[in-house]
N, C-alpha and C. Protein backbone atom coordinates (compact mmCIF):
# COMPACT_ATOMS: atom_id res chain seq x y z
N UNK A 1 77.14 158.57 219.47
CA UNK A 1 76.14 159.25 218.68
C UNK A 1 76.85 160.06 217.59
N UNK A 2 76.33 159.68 216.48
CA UNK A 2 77.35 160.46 215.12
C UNK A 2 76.76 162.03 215.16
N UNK A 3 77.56 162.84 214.88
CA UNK A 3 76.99 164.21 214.46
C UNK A 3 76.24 163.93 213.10
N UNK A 4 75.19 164.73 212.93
CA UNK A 4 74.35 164.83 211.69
C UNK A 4 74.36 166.20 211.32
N UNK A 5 74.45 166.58 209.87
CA UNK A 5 75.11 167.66 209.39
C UNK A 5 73.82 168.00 208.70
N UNK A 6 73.70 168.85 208.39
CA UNK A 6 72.23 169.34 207.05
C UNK A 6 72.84 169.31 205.95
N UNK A 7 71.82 168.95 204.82
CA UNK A 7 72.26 169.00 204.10
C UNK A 7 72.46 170.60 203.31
N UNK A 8 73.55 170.16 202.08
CA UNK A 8 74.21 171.60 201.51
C UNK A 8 73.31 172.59 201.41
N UNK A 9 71.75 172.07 200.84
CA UNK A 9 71.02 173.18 200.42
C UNK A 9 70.20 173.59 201.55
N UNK A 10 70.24 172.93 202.89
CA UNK A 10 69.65 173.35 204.15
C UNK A 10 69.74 175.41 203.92
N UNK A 11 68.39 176.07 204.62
CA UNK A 11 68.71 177.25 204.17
C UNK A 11 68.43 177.81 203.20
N UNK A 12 68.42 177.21 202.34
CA UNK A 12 68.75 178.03 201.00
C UNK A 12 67.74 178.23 200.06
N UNK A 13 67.49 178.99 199.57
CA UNK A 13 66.14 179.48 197.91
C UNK A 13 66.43 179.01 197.00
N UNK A 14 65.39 178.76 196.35
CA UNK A 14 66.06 178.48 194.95
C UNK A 14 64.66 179.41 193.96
N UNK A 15 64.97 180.47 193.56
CA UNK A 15 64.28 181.45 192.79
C UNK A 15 63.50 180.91 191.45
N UNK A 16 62.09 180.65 191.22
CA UNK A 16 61.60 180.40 190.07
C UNK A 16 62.66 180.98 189.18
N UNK A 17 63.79 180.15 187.74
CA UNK A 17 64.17 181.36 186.92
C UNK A 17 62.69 181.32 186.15
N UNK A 18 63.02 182.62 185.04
CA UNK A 18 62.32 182.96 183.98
C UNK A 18 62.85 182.26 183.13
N UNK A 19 62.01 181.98 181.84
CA UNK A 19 62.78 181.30 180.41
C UNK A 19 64.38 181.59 180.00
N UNK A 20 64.60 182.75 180.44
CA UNK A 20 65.91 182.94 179.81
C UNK A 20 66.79 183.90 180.96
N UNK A 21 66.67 182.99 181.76
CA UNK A 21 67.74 183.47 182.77
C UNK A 21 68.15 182.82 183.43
N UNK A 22 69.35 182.53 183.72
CA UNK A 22 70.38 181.38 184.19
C UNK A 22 70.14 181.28 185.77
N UNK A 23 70.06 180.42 186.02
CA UNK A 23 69.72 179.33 187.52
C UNK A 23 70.68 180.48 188.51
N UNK A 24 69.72 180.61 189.56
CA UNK A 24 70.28 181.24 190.71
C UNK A 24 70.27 180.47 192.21
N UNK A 25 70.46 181.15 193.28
CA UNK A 25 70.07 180.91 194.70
C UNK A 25 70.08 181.56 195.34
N UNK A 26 69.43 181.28 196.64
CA UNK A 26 69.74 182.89 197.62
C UNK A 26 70.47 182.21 199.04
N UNK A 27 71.03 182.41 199.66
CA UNK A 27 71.39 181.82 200.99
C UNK A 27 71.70 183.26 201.58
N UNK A 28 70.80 182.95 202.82
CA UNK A 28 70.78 184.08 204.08
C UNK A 28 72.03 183.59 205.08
N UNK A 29 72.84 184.29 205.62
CA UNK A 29 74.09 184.11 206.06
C UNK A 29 74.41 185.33 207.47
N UNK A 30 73.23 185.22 208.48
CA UNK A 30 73.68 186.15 209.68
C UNK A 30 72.37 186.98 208.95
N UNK A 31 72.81 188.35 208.54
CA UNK A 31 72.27 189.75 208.12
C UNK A 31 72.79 189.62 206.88
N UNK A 32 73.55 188.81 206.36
CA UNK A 32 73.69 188.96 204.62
C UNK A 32 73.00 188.27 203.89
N UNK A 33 72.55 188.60 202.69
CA UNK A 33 72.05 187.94 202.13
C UNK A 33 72.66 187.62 200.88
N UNK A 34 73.23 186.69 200.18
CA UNK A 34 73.71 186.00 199.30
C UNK A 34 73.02 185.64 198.04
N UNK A 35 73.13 186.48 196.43
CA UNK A 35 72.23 186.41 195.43
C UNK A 35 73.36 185.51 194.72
N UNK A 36 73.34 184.07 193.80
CA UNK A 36 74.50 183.26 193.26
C UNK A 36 73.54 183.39 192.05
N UNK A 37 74.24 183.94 191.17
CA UNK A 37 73.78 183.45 189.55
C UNK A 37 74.57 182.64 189.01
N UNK A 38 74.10 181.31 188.51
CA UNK A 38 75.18 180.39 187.75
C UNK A 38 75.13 180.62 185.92
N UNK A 39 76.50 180.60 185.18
CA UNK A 39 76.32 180.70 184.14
C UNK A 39 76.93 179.79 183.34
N UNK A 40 76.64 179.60 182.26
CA UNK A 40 77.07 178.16 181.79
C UNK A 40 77.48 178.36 180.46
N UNK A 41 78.59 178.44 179.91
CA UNK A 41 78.87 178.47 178.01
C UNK A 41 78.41 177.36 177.64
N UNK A 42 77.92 178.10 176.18
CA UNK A 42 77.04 177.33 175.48
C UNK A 42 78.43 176.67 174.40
N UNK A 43 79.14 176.81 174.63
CA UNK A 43 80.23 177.00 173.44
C UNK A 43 81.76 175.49 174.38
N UNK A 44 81.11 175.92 175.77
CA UNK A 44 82.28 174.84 176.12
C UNK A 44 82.46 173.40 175.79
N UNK A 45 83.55 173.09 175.76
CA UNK A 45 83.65 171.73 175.05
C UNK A 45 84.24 170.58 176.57
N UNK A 46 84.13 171.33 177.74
CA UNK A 46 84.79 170.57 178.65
C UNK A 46 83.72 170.20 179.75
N UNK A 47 83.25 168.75 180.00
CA UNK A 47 82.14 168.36 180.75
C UNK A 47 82.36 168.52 182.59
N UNK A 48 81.22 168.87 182.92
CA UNK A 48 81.11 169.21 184.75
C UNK A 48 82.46 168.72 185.40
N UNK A 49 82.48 167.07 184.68
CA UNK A 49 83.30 166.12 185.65
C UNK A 49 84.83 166.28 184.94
N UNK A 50 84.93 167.04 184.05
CA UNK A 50 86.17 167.09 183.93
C UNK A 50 86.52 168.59 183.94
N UNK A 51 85.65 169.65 184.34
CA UNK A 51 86.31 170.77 184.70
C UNK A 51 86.30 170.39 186.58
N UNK A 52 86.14 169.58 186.87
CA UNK A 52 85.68 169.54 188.64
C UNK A 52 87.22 168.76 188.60
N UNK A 53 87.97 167.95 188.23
CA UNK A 53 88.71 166.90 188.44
C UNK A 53 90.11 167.97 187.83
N UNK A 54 90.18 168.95 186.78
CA UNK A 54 90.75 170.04 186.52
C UNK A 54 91.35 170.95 187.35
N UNK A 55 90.34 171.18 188.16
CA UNK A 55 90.23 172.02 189.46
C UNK A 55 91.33 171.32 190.77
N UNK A 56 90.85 170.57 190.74
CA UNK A 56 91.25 169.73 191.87
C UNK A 56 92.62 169.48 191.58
N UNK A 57 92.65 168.76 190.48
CA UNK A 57 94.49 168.80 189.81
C UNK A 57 94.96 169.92 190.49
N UNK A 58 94.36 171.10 190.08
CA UNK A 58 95.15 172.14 190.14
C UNK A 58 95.47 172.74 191.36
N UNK A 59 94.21 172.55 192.05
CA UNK A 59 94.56 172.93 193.72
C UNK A 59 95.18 171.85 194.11
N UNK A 60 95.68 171.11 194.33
CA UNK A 60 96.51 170.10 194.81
C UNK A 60 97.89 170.05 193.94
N UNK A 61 97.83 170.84 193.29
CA UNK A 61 99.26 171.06 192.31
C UNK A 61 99.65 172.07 193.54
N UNK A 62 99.16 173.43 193.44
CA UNK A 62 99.62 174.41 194.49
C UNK A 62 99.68 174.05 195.64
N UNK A 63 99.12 173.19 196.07
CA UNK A 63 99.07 172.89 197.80
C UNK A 63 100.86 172.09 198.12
N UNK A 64 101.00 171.36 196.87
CA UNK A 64 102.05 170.35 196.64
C UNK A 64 103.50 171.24 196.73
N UNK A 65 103.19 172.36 195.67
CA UNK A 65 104.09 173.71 195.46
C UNK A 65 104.50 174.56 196.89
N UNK A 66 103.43 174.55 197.57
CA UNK A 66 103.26 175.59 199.15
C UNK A 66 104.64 174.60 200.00
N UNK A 67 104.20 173.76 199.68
CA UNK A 67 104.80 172.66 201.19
C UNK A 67 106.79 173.13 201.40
C-alpha cells in the first residue's frame, strides 16, 4: 500500500487579494499562524524557470563545497 501525501496546498488559505495587493496565503501550523505575501518585480528580466534552476545551481554548488 503506497503512502498518499496531501497535496502542498492541503491546509492552507488563500486570501481574496484586493486590486493592488500582491498574492498572499495563510497556513495554520500547531498555534502559529503563517501570513506569506508574495512579491514580484515588475522590472525583472529573469523568468520563474530560470530563477528556480539559478537557485538550485546554487544550492548544489554549496552542498558540492560542504562535502
Amino acid at each position: 500500500m503506497a503512502n498518499k501525501l496531501p497535496p502542498a496546498t492541503a491546509g492552507m488559505t488563500f486570501p481574496r487579494p484586493k486590486p493592488d495587493t500582491p498574492p498572499s496565503m495563510v497556513k495554520k501550523i500547531g498555534k502559529t499562524t503563517y501570513l506569506v505575501w508574495a512579491h514580484f518585480s515588475e522590472t525583472s528580466t529573469e523568468t520563474m524557470e530560470d530563477k528556480i534552476k539559478r537557485m538550485l545551481r546554487e544550492e548544489v554548488r554549496q552542498m558540492m563545497a560542504d562535502e
